[in-house]
C-alpha atoms as a PDB file:
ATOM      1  CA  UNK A   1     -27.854 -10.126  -0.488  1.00  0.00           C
ATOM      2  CA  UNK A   2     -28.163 -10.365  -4.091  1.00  0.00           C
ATOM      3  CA  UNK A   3     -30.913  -7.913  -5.525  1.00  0.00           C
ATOM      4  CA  UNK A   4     -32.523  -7.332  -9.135  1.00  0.00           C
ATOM      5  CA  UNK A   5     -29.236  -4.673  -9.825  1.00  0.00           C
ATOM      6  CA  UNK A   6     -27.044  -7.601  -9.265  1.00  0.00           C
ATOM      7  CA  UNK A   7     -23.789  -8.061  -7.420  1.00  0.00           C
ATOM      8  CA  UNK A   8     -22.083  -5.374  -5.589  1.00  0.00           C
ATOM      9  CA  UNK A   9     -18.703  -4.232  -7.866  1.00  0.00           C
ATOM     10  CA  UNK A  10     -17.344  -5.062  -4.824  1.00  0.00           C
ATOM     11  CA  UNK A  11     -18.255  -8.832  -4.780  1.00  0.00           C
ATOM     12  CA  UNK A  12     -17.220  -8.617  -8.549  1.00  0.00           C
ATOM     13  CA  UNK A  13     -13.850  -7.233  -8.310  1.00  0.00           C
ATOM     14  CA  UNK A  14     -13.358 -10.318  -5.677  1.00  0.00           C
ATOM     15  CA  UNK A  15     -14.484 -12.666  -8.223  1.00  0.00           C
ATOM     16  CA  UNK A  16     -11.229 -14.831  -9.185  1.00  0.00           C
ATOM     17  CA  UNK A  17      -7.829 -13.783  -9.846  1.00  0.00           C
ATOM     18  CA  UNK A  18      -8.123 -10.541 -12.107  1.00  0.00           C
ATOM     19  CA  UNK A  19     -10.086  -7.985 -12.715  1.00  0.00           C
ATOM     20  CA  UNK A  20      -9.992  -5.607 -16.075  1.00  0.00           C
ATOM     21  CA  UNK A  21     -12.538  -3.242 -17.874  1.00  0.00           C
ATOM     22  CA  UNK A  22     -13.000  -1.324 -20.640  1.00  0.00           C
ATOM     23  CA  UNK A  23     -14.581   2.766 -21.300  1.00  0.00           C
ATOM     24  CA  UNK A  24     -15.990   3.487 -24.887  1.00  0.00           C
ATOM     25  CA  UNK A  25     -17.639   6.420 -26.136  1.00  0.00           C
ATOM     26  CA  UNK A  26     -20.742   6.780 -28.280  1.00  0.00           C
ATOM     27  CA  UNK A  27     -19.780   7.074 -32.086  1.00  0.00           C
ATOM     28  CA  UNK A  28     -20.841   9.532 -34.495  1.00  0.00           C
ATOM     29  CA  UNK A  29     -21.182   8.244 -37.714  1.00  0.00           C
ATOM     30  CA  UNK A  30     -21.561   4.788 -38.875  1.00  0.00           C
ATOM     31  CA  UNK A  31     -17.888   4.354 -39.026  1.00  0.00           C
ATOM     32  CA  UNK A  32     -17.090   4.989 -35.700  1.00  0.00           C
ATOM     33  CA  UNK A  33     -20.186   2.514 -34.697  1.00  0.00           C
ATOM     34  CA  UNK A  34     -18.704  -0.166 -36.451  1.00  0.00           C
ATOM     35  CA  UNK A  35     -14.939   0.804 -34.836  1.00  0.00           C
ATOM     36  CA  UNK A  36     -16.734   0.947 -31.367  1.00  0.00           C
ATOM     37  CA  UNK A  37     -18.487  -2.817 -32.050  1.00  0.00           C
ATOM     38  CA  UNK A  38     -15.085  -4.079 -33.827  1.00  0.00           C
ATOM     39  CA  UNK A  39     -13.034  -2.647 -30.581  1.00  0.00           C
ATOM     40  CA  UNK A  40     -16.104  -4.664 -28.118  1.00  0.00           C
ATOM     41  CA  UNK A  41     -15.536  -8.258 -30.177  1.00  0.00           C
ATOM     42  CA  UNK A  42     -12.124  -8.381 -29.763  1.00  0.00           C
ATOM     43  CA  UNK A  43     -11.710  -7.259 -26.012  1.00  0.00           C
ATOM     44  CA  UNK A  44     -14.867  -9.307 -25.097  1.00  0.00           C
ATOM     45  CA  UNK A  45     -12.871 -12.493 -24.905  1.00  0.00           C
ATOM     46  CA  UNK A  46     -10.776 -10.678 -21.585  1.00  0.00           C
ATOM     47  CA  UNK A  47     -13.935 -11.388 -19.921  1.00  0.00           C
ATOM     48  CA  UNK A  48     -14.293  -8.209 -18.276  1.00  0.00           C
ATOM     49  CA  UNK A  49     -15.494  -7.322 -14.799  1.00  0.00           C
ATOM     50  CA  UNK A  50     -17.460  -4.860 -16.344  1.00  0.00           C
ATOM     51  CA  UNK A  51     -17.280  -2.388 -19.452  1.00  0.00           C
ATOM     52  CA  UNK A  52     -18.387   1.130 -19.122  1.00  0.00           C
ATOM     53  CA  UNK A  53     -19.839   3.514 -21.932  1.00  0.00           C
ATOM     54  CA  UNK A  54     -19.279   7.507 -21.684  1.00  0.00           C
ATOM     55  CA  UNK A  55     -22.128  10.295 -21.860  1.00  0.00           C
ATOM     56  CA  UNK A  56     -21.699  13.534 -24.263  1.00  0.00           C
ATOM     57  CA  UNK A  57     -21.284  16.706 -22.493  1.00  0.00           C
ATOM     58  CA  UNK A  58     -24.693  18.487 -22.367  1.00  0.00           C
ATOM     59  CA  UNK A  59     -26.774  14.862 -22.796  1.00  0.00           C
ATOM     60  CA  UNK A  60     -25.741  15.142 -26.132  1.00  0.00           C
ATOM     61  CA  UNK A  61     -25.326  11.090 -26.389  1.00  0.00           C
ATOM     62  CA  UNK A  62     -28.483  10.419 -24.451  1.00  0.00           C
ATOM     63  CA  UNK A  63     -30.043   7.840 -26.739  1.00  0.00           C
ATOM     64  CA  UNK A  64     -26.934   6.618 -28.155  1.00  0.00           C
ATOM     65  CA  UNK A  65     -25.743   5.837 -24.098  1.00  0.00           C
ATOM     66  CA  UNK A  66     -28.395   4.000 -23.468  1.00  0.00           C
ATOM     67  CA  UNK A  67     -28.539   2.263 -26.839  1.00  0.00           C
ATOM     68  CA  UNK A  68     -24.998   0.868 -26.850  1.00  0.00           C
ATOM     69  CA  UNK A  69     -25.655  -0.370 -22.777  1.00  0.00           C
ATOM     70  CA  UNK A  70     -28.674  -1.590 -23.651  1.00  0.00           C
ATOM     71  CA  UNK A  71     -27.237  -3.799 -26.859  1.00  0.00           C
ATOM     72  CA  UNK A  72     -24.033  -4.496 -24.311  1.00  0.00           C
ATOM     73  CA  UNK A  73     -26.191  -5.998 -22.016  1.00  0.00           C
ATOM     74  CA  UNK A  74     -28.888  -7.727 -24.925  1.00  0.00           C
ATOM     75  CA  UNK A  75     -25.948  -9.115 -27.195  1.00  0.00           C
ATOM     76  CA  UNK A  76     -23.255  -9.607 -25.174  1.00  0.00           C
ATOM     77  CA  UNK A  77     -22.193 -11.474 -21.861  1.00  0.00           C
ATOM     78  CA  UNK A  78     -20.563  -8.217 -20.612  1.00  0.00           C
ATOM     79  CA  UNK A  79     -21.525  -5.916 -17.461  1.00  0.00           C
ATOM     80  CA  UNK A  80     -22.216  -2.448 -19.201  1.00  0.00           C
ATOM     81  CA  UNK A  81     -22.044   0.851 -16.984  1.00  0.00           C
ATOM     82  CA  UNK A  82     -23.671   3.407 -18.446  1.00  0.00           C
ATOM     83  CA  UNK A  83     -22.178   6.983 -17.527  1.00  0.00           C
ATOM     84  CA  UNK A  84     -24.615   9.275 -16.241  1.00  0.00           C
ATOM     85  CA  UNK A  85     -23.876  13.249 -15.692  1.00  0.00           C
ATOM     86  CA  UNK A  86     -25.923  16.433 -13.808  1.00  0.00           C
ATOM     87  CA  UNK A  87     -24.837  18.770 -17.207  1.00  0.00           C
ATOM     88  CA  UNK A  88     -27.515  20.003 -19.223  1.00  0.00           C
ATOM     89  CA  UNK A  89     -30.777  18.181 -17.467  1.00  0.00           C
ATOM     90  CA  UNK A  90     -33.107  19.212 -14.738  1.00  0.00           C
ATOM     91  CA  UNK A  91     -34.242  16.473 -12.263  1.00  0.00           C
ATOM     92  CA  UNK A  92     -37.043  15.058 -14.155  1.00  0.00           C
ATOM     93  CA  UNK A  93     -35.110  14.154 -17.411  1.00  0.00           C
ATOM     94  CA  UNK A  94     -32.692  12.516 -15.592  1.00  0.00           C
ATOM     95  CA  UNK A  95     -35.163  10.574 -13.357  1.00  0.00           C
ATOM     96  CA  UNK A  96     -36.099  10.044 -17.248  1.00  0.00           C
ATOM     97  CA  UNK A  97     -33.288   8.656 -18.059  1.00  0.00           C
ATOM     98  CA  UNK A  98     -32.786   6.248 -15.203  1.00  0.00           C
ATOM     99  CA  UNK A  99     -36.178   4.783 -16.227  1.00  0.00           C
ATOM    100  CA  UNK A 100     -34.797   4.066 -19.584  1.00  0.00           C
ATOM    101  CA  UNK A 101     -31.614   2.497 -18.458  1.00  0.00           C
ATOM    102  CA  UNK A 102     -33.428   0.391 -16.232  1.00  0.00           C
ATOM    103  CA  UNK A 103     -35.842  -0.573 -18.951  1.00  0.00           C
ATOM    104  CA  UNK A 104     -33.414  -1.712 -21.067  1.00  0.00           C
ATOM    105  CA  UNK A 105     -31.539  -3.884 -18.430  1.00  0.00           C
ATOM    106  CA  UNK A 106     -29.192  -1.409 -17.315  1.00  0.00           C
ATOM    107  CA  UNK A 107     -27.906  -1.994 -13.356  1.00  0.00           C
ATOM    108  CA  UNK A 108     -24.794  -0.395 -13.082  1.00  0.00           C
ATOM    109  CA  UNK A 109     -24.585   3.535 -13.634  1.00  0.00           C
ATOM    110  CA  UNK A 110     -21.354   5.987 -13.048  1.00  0.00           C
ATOM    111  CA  UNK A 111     -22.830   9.290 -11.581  1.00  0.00           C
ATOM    112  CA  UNK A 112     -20.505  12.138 -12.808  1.00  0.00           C
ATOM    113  CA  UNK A 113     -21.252  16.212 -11.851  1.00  0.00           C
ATOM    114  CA  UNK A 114     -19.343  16.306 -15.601  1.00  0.00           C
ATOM    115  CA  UNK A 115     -17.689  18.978 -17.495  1.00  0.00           C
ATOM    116  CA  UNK A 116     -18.889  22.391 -17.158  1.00  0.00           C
ATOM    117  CA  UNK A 117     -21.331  23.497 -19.953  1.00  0.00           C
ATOM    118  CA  UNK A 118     -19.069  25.679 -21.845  1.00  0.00           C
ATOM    119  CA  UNK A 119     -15.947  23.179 -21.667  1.00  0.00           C
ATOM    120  CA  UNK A 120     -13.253  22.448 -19.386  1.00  0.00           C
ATOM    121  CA  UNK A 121     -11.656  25.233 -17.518  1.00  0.00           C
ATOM    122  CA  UNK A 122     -14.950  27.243 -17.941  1.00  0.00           C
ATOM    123  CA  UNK A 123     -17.009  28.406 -14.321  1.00  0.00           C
ATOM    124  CA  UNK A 124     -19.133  25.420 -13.660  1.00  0.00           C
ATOM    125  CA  UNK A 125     -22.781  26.686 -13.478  1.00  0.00           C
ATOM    126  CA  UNK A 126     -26.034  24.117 -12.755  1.00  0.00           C
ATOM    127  CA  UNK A 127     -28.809  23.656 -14.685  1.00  0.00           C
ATOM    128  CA  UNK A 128     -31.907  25.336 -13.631  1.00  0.00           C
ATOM    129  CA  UNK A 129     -34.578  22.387 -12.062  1.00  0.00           C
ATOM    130  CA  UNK A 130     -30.988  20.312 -12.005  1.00  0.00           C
ATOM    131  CA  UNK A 131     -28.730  19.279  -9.633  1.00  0.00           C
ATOM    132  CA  UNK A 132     -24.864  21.113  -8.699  1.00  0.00           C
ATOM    133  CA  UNK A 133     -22.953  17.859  -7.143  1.00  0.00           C
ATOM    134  CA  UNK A 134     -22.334  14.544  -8.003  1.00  0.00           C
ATOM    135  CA  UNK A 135     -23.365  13.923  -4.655  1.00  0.00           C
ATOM    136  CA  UNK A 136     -26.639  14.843  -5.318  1.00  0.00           C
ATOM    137  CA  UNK A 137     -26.890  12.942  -8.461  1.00  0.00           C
ATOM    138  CA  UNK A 138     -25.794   9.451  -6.512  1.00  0.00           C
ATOM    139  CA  UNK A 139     -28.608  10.466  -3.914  1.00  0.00           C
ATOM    140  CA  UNK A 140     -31.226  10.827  -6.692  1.00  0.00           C
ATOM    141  CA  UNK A 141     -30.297   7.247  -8.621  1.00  0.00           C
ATOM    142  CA  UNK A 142     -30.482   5.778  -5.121  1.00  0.00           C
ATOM    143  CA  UNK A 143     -34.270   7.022  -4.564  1.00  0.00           C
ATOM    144  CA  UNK A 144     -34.858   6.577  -7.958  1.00  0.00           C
ATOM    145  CA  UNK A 145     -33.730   2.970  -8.959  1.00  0.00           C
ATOM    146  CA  UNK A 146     -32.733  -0.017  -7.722  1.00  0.00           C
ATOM    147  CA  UNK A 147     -28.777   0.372  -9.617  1.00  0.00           C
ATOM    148  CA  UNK A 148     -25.456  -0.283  -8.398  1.00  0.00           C
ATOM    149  CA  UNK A 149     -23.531   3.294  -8.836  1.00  0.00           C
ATOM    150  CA  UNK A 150     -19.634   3.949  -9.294  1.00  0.00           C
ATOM    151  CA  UNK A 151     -18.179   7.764  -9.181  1.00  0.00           C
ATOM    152  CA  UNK A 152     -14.695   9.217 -10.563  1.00  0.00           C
ATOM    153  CA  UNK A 153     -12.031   9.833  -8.103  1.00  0.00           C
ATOM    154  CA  UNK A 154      -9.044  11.829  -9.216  1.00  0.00           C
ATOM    155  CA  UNK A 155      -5.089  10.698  -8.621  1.00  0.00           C
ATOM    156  CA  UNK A 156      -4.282  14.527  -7.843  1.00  0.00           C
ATOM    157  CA  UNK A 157      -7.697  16.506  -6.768  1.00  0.00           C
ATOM    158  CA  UNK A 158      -9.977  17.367  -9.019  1.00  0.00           C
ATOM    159  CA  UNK A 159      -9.318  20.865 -11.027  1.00  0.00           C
ATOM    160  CA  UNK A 160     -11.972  22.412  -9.110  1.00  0.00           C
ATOM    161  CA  UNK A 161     -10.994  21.225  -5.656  1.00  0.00           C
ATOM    162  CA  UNK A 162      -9.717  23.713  -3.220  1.00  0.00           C
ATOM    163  CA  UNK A 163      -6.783  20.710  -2.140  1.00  0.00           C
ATOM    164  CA  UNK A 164      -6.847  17.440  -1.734  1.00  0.00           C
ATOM    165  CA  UNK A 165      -7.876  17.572   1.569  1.00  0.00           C
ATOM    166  CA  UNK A 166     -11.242  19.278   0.169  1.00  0.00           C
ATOM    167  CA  UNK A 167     -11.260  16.414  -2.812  1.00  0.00           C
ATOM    168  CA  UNK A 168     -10.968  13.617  -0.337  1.00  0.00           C
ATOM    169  CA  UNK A 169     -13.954  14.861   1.451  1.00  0.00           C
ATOM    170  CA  UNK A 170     -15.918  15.387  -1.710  1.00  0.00           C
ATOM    171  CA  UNK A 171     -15.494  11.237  -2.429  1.00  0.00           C
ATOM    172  CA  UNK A 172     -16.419  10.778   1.614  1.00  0.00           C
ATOM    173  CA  UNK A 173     -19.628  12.897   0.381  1.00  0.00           C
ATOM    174  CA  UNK A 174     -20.275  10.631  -2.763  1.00  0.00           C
ATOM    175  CA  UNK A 175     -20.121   7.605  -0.949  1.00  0.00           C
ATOM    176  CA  UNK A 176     -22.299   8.613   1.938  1.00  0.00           C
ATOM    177  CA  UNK A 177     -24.687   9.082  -0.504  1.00  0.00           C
ATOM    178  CA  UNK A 178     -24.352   5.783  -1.893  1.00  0.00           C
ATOM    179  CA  UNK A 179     -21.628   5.226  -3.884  1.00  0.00           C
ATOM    180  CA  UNK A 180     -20.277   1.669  -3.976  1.00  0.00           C
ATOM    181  CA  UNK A 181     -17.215   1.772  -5.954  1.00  0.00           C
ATOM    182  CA  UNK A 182     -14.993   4.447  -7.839  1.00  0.00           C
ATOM    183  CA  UNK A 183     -12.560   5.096 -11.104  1.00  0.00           C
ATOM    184  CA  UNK A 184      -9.654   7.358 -11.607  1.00  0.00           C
ATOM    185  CA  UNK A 185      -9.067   9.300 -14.102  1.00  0.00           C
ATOM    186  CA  UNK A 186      -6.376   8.419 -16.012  1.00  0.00           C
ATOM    187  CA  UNK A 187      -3.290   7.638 -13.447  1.00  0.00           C
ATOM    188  CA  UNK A 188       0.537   9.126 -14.432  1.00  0.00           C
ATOM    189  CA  UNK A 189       2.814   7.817 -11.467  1.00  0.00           C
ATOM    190  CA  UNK A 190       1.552   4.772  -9.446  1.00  0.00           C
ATOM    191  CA  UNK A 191       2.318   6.849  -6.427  1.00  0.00           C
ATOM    192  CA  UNK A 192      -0.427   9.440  -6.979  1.00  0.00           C
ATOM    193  CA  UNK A 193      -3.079   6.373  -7.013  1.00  0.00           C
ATOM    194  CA  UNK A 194      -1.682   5.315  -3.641  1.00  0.00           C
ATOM    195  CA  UNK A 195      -1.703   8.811  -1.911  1.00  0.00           C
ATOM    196  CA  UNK A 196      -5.616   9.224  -3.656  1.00  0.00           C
ATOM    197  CA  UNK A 197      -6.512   5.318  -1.844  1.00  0.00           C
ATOM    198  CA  UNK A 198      -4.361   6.774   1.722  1.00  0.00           C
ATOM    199  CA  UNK A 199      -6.520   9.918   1.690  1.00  0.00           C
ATOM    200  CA  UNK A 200      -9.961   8.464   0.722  1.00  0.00           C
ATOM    201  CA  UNK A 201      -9.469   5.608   4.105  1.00  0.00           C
ATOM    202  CA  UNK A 202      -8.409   8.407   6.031  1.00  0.00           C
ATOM    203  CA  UNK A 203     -11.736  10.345   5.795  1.00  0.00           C
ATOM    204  CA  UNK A 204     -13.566   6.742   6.057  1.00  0.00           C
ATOM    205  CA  UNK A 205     -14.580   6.610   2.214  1.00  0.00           C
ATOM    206  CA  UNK A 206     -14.444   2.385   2.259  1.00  0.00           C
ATOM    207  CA  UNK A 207     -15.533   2.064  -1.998  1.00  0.00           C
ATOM    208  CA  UNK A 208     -13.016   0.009  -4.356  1.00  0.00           C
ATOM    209  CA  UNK A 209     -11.268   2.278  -6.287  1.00  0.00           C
ATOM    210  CA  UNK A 210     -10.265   1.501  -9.549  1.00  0.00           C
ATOM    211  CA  UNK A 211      -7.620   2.921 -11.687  1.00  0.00           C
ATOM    212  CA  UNK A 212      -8.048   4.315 -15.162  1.00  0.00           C
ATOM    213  CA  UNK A 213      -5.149   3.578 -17.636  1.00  0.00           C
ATOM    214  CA  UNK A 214      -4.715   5.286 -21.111  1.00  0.00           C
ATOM    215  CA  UNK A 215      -1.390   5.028 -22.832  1.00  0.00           C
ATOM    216  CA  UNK A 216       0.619   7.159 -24.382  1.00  0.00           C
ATOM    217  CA  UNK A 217       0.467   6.949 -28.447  1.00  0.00           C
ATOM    218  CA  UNK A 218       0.638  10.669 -29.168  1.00  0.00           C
ATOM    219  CA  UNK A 219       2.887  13.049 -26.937  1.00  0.00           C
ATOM    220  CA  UNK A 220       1.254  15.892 -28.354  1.00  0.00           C
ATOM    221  CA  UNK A 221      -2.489  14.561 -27.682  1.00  0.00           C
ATOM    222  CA  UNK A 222      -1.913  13.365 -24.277  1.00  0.00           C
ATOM    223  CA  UNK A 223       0.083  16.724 -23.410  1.00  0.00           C
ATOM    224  CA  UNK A 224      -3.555  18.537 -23.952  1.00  0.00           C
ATOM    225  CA  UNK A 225      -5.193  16.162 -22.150  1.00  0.00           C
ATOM    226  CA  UNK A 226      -3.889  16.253 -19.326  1.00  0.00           C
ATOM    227  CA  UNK A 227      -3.254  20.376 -19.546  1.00  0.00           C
ATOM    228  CA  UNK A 228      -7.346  20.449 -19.152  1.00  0.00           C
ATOM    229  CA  UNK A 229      -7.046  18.968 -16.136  1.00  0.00           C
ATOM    230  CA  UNK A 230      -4.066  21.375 -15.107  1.00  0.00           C
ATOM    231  CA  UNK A 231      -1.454  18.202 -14.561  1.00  0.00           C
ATOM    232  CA  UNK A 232       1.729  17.487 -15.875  1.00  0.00           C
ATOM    233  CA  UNK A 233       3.196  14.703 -17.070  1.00  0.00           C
ATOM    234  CA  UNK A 234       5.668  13.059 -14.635  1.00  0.00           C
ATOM    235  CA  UNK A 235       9.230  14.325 -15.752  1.00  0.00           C
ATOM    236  CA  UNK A 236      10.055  10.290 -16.222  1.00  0.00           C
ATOM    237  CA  UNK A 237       7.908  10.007 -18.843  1.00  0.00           C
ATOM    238  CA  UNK A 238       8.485  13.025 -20.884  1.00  0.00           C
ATOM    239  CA  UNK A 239      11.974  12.023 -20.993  1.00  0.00           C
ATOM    240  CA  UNK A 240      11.375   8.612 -22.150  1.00  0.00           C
ATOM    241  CA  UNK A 241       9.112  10.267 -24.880  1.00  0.00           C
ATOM    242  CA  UNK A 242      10.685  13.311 -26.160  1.00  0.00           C
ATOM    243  CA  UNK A 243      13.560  11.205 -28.125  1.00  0.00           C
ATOM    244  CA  UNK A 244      11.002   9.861 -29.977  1.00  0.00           C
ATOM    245  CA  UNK A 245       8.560  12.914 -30.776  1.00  0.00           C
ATOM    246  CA  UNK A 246       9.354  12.632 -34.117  1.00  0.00           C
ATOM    247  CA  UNK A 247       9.156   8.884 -34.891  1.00  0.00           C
ATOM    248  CA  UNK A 248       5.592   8.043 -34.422  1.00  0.00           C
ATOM    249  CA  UNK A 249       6.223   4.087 -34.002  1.00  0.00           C
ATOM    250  CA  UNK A 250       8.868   4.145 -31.368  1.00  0.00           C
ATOM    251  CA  UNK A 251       6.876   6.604 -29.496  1.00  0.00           C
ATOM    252  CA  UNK A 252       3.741   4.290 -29.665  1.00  0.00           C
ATOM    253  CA  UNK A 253       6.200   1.339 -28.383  1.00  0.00           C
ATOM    254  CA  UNK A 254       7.677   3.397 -25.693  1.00  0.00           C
ATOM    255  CA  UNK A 255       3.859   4.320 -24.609  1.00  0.00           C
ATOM    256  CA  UNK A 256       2.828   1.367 -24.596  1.00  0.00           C
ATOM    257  CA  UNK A 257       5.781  -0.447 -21.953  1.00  0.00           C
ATOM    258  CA  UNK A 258       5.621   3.024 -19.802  1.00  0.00           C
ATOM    259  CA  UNK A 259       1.479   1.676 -19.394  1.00  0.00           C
ATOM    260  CA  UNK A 260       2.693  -1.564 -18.601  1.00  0.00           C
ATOM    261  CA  UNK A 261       5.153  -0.784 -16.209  1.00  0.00           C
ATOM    262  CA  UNK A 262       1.945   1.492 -14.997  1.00  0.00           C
ATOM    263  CA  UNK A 263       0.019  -1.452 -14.503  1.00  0.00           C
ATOM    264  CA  UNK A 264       2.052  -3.866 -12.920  1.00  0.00           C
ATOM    265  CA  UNK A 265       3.109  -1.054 -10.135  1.00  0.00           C
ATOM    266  CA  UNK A 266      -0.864  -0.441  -9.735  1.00  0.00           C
ATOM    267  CA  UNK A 267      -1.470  -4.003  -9.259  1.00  0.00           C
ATOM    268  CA  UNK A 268       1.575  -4.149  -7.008  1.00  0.00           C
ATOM    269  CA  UNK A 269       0.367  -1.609  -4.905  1.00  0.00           C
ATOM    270  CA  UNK A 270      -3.152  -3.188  -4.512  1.00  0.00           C
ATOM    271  CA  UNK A 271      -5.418  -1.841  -6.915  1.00  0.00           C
ATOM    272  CA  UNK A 272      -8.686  -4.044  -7.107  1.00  0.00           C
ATOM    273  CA  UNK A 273      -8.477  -3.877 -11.481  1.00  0.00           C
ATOM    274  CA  UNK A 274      -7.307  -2.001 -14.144  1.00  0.00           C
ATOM    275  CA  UNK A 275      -9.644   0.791 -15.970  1.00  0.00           C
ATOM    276  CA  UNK A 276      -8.406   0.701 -19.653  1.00  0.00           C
ATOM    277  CA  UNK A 277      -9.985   4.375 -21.738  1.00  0.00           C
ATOM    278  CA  UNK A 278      -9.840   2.536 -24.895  1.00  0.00           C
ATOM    279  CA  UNK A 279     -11.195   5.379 -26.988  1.00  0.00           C
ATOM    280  CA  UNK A 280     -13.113   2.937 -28.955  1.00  0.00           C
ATOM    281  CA  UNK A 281      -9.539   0.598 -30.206  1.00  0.00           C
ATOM    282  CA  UNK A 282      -8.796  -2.501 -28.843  1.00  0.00           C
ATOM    283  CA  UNK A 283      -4.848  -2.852 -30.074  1.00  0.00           C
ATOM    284  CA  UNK A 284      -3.415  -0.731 -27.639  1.00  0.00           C
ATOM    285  CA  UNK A 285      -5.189  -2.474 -24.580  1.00  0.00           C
ATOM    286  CA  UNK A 286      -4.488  -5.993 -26.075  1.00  0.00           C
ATOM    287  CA  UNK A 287      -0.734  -5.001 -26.128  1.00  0.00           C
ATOM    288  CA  UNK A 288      -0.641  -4.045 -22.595  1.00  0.00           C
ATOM    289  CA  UNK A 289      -1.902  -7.645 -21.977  1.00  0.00           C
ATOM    290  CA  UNK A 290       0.322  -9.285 -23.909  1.00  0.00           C
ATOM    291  CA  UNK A 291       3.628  -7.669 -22.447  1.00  0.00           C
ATOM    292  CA  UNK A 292       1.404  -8.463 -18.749  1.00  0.00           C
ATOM    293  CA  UNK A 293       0.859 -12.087 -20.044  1.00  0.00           C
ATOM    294  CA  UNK A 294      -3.050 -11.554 -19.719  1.00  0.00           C
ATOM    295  CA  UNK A 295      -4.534 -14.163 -22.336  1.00  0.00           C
ATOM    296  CA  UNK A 296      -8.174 -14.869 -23.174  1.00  0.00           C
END
């Protein structure tokens, strides 16, 4: 049955033969707002499933969240997702907040715990009057509103997770509470989305769960990235990078095939879509399609 919040994701990752969408992150300046809108024209035309838009650490993006979903959903004929976290707000604001995506014709919402307040790698500690699990926060938008909620699932535990064992119960706990679907953080070997899928069935978590994808442009940058989240990049693809540390154009190129070779293993493997963190630029992602023969 088809309610107010719209289809299940679901029914819309069942919808034809494809299914590809898109994270961006609030801007700060004008600039980067007219970047972030450049970046949404040209990947509109991929027509995707749904496009999701990222929430500053603390609430610090509030408005600008729920402005950009809100002019998604207005302007465009895009799905937005607005990202919603438990950092920084008691109960009330974010019951708030839920009132003011829903206002502005919000129906899809990715309930995050989020990053502890003094950064990744830092004890996490709740908000007084707030809530500790992202559990909790799916159980609130589901008394709340009338929304269709994703959650993040991680390729190798998350940082804070005892094992995996403990990580695939943590996703049983998020969809018991309501979850319908879920996306990865970015994946680095196809194999570590297909042990994440074999884990979440085994504890009886039955969500679509969607892989994220960010290539590789900058060794140095990604290298970071993924030390926050204590990983390493897969031997493979430090030795198809390193030759090229010092020749920024190869090492885009050689990014950019490692993603696509990414890609066609996750589809292979039976991922319902692709999860592109586009970080507000549309040439990398447009790339990947063309080497996957995706046209508009």
């Amino acid at each position: 049955m088809t309610h107010a919040r719209g289809l299940s994701m679901r029914e819309l990752l069942a919808r034809g033969d494809r299914s590809f969408s898109f994270e961006f992150f609030p801007p700060k300046d004008e600039a980067g707002e007219q970047q972030l809108w450049q970046a949404i024209t040209e990947l509109e035309p991929y027509d995707p499933t749904f496009v999701s838009v990222t929430y500053g650490a603390g609430g610090t993006t509030r408005d600008r969240t729920v402005a950009i979903t809100a002019r998604i959903a207005r302007e465009t004929g895009m799905l937005p997702v607005a990202h919603l976290t438990c950092v920084g707000h008691t109960t009330g604001e974010i019951e708030a907040i839920l009132d003011d995506l829903d206002t502005a014709g919000v129906r899809h919402i990715m309930a995050l715990r989020g990053d502890p307040p003094g950064g990744p790698g830092t004890p996490w500690t709740p908000t007084d009057g707030g809530l500790t699990y992202a559990s909790e926060l799916v159980a609130l938008i589901r008394r709340r509103a009338d929304m269709r909620i994703g959650v993040a699932a991680f390729p190798e535990g998350h940082v804070d997770a005892a094992d995996l064992d403990q990580d695939a119960r943590v996703l049983k706990a998020k969809y018991d509470a309501g979850a319908e679907f879920a996306v990865t953080e970015m994946v680095l070997r196809a194999s570590d989305y297909v042990a994440l899928v074999e884990r979440a069935r085994a504890v009886g978590a039955d969500l679509p769960i969607i892989p994220g994808i960010m290539p590789i442009l900058n060794l140095r940058s990604m290298e970071r990235m993924v030390e926050l989240s204590r990983r390493q990049l897969p031997d493979e693809v430090r030795e198809r990078l390193t030759p090229h540390a010092d020749d920024p154009a190869r090492l885009r190129a050689e990014g950019i095939a490692i993603a696509t070779e990414l890609c066609e293993a996750l589809l292979d493997a039976g991922a319902p879509g692709l999860h592109f963190y586009t970080l507000n630029r549309s040439k990398a992602t447009r790339e990947i399609f063309d080497n996957l023969r995706i046209t508009v």
